[in-house]
PDB file of N, CA and C in Angstrom:
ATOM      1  N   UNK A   1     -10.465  40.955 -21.163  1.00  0.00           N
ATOM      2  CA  UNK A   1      -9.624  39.811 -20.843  1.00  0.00           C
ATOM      3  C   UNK A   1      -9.751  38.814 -21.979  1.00  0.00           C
ATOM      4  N   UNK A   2      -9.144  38.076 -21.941  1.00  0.00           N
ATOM      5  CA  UNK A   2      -8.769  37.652 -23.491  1.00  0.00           C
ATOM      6  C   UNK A   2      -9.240  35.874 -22.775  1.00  0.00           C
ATOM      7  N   UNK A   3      -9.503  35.049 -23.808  1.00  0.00           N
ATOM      8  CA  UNK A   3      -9.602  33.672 -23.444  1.00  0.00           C
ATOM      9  C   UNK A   3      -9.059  33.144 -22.727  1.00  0.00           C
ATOM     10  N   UNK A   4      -9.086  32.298 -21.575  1.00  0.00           N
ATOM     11  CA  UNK A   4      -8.013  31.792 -20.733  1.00  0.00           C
ATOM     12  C   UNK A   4      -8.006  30.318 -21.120  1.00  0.00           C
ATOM     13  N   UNK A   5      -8.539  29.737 -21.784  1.00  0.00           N
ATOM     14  CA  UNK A   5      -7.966  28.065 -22.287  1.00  0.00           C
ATOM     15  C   UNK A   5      -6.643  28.287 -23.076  1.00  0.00           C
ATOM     16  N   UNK A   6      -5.709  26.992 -22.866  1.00  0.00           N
ATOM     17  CA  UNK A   6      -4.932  27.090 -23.387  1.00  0.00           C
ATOM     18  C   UNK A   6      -3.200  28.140 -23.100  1.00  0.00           C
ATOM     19  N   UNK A   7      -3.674  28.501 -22.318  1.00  0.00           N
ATOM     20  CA  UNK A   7      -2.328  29.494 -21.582  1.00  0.00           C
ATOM     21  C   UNK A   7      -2.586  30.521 -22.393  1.00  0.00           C
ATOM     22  N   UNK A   8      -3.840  31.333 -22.675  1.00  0.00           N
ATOM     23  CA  UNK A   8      -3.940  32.658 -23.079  1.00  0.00           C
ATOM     24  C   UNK A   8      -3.489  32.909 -22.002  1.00  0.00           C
ATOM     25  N   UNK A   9      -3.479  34.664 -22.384  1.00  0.00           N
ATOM     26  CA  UNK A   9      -2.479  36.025 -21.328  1.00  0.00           C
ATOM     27  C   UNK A   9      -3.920  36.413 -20.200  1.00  0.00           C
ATOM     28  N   UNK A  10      -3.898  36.176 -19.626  1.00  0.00           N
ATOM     29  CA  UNK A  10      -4.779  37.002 -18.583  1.00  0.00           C
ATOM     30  C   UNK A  10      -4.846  38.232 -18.138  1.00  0.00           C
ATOM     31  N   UNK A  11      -5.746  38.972 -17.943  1.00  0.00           N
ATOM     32  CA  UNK A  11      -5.563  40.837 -18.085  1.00  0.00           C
ATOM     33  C   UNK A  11      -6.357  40.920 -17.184  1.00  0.00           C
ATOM     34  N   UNK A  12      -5.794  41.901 -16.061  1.00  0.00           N
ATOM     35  CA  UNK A  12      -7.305  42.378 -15.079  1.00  0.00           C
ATOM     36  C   UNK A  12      -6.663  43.915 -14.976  1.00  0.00           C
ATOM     37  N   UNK A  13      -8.029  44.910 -15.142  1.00  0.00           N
ATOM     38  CA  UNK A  13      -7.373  46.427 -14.984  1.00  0.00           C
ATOM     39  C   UNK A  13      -7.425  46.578 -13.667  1.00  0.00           C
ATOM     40  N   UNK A  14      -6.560  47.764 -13.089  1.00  0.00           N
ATOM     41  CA  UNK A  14      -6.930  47.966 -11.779  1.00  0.00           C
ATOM     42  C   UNK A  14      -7.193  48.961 -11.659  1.00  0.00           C
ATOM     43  N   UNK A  15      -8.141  49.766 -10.594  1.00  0.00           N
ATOM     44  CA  UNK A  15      -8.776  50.533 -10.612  1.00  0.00           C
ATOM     45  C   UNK A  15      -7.967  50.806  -8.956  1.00  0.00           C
ATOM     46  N   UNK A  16      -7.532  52.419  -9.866  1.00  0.00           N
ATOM     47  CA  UNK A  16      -6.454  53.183  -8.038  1.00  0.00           C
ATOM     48  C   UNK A  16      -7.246  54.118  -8.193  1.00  0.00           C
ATOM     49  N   UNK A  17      -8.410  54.524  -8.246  1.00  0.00           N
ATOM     50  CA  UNK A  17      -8.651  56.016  -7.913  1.00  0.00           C
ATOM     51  C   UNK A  17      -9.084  56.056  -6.342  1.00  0.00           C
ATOM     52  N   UNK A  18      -9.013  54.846  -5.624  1.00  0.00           N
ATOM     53  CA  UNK A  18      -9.161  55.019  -4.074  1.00  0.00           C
ATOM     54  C   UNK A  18      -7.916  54.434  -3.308  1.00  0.00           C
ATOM     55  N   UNK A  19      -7.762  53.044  -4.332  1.00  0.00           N
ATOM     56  CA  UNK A  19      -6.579  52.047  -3.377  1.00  0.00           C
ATOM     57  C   UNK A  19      -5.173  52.587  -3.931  1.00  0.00           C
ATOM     58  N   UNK A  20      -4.028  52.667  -3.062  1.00  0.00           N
ATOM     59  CA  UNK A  20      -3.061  52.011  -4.143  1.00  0.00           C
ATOM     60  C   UNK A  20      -2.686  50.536  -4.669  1.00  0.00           C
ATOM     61  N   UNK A  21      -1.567  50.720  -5.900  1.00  0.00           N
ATOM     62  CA  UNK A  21      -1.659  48.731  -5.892  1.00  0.00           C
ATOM     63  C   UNK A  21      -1.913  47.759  -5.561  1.00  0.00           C
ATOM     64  N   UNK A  22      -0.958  48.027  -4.124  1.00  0.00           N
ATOM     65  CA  UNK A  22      -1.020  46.422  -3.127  1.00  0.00           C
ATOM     66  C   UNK A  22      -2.362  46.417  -2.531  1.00  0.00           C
ATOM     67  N   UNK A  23      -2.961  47.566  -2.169  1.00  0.00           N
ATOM     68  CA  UNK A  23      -4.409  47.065  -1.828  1.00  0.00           C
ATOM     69  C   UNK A  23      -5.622  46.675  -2.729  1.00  0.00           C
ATOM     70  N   UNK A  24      -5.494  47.450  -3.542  1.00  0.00           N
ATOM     71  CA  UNK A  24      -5.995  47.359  -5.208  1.00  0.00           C
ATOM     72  C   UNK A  24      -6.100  45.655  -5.063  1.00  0.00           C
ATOM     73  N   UNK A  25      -4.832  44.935  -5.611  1.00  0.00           N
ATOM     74  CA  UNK A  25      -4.546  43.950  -5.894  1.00  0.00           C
ATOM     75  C   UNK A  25      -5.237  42.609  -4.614  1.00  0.00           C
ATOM     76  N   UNK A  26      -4.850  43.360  -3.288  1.00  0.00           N
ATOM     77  CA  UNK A  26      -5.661  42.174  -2.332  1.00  0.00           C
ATOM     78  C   UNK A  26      -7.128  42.006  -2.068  1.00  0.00           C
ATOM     79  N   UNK A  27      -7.277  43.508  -2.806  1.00  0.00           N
ATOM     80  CA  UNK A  27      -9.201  43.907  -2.434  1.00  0.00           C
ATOM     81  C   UNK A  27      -9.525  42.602  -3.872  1.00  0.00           C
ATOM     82  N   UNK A  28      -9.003  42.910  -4.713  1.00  0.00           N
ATOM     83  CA  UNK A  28      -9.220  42.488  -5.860  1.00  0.00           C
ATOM     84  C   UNK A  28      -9.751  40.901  -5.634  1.00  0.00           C
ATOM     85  N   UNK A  29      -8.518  40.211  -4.808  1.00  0.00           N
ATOM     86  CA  UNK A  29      -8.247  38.520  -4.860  1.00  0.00           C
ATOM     87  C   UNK A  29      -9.169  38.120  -3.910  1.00  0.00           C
ATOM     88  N   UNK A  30      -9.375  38.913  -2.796  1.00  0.00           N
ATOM     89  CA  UNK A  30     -10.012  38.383  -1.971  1.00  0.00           C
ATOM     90  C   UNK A  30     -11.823  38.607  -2.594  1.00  0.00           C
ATOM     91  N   UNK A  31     -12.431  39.734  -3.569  1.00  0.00           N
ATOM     92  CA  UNK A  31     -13.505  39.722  -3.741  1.00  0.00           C
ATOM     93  C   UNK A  31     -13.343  38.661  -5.176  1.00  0.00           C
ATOM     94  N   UNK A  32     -12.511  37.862  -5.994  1.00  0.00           N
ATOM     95  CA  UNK A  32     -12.317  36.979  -7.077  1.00  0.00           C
ATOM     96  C   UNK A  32     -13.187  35.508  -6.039  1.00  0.00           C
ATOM     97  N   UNK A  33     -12.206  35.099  -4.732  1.00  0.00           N
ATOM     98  CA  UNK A  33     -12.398  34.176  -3.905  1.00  0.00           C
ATOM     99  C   UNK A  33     -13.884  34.500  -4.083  1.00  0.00           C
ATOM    100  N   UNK A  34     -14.189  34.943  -3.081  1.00  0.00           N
ATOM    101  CA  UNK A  34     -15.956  35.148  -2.872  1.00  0.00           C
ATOM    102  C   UNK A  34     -16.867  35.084  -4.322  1.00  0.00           C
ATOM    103  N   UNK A  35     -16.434  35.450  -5.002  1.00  0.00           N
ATOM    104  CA  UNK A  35     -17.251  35.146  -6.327  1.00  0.00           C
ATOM    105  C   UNK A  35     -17.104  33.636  -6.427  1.00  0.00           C
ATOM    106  N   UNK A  36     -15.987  33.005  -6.251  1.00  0.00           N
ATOM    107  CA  UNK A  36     -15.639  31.497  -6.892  1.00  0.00           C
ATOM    108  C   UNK A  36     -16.485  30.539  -6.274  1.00  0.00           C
ATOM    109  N   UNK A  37     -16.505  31.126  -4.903  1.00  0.00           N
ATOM    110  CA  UNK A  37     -17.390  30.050  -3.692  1.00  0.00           C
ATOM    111  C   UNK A  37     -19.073  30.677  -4.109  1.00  0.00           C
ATOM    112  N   UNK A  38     -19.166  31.904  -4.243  1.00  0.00           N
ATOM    113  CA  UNK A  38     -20.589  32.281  -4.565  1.00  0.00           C
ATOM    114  C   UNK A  38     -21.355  31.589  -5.843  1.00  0.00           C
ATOM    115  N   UNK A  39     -20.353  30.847  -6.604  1.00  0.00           N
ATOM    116  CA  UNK A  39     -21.428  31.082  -7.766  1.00  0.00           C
ATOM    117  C   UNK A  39     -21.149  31.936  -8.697  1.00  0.00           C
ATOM    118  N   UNK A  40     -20.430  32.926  -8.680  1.00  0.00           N
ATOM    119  CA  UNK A  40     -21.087  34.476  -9.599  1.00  0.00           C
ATOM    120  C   UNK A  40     -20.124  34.537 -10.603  1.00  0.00           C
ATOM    121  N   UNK A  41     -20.362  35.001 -11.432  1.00  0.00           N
ATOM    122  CA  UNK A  41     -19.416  34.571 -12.622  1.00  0.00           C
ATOM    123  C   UNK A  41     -18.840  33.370 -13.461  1.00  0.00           C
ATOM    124  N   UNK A  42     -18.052  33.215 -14.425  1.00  0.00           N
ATOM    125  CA  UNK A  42     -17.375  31.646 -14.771  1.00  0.00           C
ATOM    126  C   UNK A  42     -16.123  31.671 -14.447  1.00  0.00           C
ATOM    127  N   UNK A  43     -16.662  30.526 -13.763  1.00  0.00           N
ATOM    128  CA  UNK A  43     -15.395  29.577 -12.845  1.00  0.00           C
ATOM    129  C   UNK A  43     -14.388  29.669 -13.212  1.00  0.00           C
ATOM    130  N   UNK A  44     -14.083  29.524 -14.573  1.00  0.00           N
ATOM    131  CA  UNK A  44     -12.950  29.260 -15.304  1.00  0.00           C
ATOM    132  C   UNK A  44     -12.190  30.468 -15.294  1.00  0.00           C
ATOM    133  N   UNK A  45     -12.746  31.761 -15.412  1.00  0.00           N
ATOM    134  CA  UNK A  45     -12.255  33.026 -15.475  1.00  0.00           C
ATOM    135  C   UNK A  45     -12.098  33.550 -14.502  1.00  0.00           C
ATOM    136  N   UNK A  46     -12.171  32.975 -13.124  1.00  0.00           N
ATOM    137  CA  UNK A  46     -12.399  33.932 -12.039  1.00  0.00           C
ATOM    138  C   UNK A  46     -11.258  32.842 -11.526  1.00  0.00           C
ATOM    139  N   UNK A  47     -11.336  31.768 -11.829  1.00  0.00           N
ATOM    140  CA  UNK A  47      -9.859  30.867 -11.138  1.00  0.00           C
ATOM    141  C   UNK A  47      -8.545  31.439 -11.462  1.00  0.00           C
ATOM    142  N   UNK A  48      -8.500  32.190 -13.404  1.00  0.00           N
ATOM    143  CA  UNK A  48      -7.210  31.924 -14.143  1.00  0.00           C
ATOM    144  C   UNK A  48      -7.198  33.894 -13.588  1.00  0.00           C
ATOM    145  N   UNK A  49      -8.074  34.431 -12.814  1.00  0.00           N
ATOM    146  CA  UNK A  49      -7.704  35.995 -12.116  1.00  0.00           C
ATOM    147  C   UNK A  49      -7.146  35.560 -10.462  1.00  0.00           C
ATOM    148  N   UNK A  50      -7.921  34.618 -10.629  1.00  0.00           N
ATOM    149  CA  UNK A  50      -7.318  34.192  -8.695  1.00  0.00           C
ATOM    150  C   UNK A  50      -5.945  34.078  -8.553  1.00  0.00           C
ATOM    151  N   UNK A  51      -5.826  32.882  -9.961  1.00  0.00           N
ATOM    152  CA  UNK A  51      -3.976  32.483 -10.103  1.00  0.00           C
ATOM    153  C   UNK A  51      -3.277  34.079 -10.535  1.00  0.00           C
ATOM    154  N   UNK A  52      -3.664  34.817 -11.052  1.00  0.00           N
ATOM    155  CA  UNK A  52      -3.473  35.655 -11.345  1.00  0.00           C
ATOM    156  C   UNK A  52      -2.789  36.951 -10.362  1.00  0.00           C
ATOM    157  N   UNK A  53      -3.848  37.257  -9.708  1.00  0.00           N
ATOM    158  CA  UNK A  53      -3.642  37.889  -8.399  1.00  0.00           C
ATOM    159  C   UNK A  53      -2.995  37.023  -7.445  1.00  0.00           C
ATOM    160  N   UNK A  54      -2.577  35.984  -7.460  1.00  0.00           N
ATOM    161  CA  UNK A  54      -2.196  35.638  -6.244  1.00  0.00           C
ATOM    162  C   UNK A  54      -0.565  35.303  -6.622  1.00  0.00           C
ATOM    163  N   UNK A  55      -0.213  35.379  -8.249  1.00  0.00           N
ATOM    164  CA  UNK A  55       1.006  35.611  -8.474  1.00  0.00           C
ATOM    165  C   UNK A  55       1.507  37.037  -8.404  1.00  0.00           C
ATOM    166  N   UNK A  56       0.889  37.810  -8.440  1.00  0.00           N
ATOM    167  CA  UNK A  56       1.401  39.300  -7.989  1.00  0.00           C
ATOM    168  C   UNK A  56       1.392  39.662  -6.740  1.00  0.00           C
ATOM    169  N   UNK A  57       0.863  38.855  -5.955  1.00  0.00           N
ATOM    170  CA  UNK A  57       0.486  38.840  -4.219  1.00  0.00           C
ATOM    171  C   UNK A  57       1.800  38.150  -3.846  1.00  0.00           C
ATOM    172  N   UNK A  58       2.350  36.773  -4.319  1.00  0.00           N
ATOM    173  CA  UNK A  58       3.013  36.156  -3.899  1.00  0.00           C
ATOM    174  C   UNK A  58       4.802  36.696  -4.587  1.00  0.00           C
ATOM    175  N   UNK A  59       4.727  37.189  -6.081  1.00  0.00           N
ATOM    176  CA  UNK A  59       6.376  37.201  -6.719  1.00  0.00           C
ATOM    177  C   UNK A  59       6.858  39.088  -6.458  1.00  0.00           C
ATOM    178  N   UNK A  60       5.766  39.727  -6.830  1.00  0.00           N
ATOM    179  CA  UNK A  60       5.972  41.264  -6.621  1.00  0.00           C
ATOM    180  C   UNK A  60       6.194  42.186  -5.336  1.00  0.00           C
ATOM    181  N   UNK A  61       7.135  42.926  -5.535  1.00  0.00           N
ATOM    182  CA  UNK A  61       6.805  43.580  -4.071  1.00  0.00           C
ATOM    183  C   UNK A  61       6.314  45.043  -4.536  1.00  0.00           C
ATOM    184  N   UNK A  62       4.846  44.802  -4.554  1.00  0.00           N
ATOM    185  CA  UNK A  62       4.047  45.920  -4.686  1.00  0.00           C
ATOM    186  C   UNK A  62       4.268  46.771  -4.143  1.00  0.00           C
ATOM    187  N   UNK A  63       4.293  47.408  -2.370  1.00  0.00           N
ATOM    188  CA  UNK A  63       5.041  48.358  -1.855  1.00  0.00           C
ATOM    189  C   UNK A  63       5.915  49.524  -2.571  1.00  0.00           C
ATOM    190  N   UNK A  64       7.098  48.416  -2.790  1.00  0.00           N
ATOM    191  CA  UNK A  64       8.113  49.247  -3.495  1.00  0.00           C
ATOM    192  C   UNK A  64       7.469  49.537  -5.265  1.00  0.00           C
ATOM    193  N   UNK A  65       6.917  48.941  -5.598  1.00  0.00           N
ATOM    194  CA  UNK A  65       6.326  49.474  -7.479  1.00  0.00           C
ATOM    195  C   UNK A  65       5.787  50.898  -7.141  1.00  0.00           C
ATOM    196  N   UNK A  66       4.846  51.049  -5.753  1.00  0.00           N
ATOM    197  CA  UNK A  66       3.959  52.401  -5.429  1.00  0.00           C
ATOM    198  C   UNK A  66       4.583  52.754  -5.314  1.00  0.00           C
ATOM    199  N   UNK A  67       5.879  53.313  -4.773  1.00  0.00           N
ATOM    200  CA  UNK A  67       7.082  53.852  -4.105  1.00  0.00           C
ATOM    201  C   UNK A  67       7.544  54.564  -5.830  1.00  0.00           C
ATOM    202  N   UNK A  68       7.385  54.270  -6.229  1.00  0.00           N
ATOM    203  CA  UNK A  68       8.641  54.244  -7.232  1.00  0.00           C
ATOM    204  C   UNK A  68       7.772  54.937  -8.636  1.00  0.00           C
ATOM    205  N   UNK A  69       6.514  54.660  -8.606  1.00  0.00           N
ATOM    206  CA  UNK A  69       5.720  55.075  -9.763  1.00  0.00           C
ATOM    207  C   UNK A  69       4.298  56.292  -9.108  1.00  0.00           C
ATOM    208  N   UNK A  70       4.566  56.970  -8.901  1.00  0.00           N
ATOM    209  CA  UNK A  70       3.468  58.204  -8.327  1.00  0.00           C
ATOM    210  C   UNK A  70       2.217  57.619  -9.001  1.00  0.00           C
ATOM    211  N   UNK A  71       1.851  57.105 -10.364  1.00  0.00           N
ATOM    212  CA  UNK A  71       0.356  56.689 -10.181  1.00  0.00           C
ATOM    213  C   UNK A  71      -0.039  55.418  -9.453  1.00  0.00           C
ATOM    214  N   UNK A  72       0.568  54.684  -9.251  1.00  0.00           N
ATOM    215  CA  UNK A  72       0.533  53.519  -8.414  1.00  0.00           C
ATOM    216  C   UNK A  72      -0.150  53.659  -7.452  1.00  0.00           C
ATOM    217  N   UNK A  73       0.748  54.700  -6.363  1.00  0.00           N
ATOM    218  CA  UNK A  73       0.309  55.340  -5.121  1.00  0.00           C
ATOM    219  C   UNK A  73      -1.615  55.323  -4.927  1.00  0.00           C
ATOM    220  N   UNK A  74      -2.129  55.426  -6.172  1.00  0.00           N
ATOM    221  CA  UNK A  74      -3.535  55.676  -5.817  1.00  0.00           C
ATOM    222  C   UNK A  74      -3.882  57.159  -5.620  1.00  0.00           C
ATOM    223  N   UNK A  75      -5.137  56.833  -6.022  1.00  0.00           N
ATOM    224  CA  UNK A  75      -6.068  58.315  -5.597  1.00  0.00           C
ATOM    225  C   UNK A  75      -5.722  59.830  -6.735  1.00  0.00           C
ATOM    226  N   UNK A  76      -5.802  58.959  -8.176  1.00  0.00           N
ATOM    227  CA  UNK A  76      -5.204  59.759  -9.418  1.00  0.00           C
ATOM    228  C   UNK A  76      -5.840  58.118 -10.242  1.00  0.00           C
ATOM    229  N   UNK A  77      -6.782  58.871 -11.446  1.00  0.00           N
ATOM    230  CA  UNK A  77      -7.362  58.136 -12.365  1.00  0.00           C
ATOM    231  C   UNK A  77      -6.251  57.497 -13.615  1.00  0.00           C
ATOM    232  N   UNK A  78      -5.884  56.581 -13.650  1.00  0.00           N
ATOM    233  CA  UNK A  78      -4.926  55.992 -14.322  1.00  0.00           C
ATOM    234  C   UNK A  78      -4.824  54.566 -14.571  1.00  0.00           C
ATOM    235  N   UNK A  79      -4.649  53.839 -16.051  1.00  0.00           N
ATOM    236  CA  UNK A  79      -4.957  53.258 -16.462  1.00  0.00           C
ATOM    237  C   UNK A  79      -3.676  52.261 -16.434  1.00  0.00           C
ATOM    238  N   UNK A  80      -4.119  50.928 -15.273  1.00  0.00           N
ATOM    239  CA  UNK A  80      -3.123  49.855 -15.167  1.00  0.00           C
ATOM    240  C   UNK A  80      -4.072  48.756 -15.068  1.00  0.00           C
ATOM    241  N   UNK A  81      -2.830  48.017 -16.287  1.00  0.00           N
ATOM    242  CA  UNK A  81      -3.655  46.594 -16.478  1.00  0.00           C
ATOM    243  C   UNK A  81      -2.234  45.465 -15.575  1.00  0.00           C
ATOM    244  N   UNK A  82      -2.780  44.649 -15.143  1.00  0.00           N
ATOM    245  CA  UNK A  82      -1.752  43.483 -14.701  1.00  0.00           C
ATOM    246  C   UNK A  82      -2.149  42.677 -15.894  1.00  0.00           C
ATOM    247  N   UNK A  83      -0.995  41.831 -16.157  1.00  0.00           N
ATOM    248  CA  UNK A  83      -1.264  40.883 -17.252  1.00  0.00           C
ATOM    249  C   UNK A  83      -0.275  39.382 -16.701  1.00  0.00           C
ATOM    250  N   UNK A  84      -0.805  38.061 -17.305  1.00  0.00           N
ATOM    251  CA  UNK A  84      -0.044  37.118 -16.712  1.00  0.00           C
ATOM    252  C   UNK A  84      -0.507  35.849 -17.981  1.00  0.00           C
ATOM    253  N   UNK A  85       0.650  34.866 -17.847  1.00  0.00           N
ATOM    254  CA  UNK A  85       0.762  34.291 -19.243  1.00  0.00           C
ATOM    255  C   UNK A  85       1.382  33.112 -18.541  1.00  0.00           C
ATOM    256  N   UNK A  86       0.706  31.816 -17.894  1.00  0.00           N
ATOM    257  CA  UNK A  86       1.347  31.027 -17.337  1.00  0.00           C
ATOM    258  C   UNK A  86       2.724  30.804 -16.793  1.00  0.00           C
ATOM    259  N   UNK A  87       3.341  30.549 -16.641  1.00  0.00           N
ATOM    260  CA  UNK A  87       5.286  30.880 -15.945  1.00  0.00           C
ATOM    261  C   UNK A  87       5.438  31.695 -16.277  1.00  0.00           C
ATOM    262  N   UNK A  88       5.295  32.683 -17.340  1.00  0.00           N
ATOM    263  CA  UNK A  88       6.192  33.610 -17.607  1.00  0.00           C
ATOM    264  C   UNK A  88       5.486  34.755 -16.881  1.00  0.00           C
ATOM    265  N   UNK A  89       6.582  35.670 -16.945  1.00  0.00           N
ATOM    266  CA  UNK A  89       7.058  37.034 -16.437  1.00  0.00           C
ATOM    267  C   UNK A  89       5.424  37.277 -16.267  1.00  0.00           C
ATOM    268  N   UNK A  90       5.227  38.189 -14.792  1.00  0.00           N
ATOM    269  CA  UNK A  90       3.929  38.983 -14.835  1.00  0.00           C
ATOM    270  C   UNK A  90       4.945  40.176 -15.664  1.00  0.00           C
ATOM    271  N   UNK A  91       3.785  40.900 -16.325  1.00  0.00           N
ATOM    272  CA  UNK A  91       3.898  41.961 -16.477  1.00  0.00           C
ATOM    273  C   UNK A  91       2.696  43.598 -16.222  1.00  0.00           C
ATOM    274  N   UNK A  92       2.946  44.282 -15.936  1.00  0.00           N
ATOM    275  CA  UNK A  92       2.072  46.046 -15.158  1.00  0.00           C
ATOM    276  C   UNK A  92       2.615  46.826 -16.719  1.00  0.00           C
ATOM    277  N   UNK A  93       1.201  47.236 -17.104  1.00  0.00           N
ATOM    278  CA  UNK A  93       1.449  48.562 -18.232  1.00  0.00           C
ATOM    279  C   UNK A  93       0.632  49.450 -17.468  1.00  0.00           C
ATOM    280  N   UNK A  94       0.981  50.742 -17.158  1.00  0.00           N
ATOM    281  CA  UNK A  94       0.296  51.742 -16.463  1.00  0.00           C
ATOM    282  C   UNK A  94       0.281  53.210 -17.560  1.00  0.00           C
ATOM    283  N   UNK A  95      -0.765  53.721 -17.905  1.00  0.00           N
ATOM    284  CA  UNK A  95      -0.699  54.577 -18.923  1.00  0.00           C
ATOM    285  C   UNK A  95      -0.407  54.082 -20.489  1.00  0.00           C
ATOM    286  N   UNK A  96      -0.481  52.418 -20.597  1.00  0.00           N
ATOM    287  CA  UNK A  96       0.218  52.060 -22.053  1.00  0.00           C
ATOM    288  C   UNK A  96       1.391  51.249 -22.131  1.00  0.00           C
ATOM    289  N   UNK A  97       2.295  51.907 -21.184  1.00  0.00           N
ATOM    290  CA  UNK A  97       3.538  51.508 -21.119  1.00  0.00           C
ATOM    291  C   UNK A  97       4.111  50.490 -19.955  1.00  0.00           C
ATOM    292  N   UNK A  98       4.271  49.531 -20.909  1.00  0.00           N
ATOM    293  CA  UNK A  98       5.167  48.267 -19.807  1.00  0.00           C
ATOM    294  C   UNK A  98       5.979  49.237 -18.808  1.00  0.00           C
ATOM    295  N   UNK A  99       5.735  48.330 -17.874  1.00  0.00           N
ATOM    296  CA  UNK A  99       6.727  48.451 -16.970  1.00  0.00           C
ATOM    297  C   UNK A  99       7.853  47.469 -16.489  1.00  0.00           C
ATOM    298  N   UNK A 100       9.055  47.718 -16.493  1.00  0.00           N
ATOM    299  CA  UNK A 100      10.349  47.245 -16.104  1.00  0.00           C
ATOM    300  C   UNK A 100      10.160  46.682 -14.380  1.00  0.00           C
ATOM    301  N   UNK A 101       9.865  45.253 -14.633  1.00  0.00           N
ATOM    302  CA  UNK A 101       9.479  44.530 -12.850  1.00  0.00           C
ATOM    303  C   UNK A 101      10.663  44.393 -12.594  1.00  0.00           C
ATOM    304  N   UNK A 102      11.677  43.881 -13.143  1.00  0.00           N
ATOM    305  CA  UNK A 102      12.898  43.814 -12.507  1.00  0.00           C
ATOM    306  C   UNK A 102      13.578  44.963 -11.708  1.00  0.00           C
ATOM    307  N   UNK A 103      13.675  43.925 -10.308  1.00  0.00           N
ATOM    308  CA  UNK A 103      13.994  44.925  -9.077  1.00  0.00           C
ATOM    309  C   UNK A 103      13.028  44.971  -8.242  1.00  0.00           C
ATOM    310  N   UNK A 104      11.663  44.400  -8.774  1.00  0.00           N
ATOM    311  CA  UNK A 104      10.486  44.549  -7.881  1.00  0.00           C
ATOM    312  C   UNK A 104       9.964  42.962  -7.679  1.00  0.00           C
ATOM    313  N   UNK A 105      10.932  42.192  -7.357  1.00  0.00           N
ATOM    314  CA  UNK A 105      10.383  40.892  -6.983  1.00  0.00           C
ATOM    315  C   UNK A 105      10.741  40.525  -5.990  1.00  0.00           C
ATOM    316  N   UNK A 106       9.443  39.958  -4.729  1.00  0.00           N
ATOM    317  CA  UNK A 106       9.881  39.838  -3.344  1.00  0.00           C
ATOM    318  C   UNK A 106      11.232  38.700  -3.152  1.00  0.00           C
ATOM    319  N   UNK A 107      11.424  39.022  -1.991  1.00  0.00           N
ATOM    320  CA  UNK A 107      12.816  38.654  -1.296  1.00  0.00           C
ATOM    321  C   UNK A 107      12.417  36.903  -0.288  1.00  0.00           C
ATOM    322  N   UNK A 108      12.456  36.115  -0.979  1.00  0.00           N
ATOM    323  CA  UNK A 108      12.282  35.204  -0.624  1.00  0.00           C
ATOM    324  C   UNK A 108      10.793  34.492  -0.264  1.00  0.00           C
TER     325      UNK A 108
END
């Protein structure tokens, strides 16, 4: 993960070899929380993954990304990073390659 002062890009990998995405992503935010209140880690980095995850919780409709991308689904070793850059666009590279979010942003 790269510096977060200053509106660096924020990077968290996700790890599907059990979850898919959307759970991936809530297991993720909810164990970020518990670190923030614990103590464990820096604050600063575990806030700019909270905002992080909780913009892919709140703009994406993860569901449909698993739907649509067979490694997503989970339970197959494969390499996805979420990335996020203050307002702008989240963006998912899975295997390397960006992925095209448009079409995958929740409905109100």
């Amino acid at each position: 993960m790269n510096n977060v002062k200053g509106g660096a890009v924020v990077q968290i990998e996700l790890n599907l070899g059990r979850h898919c995405i959307a759970t991936e992503v809530k297991r993720l935010h909810t164990r970020r929380i518990s670190d923030y209140f614990k103590g464990r880690g820096n604050r600063d980095i575990i806030e700019s993954e909270i905002t992080l995850l909780t913009r892919a919780l709140d703009e994406l409709d993860l569901p449909a990304l698993r739907g649509a991308h067979r490694l997503l689904a989970g339970g197959e070793v494969a390499h996805v990073v979420l990335s996020g850059c203050g307002e702008a666009p989240l963006s998912i590279t899975l295997e390397g390659e960006s992925l095209d979010l448009s079409g995958y942003a929740k409905d109100g």
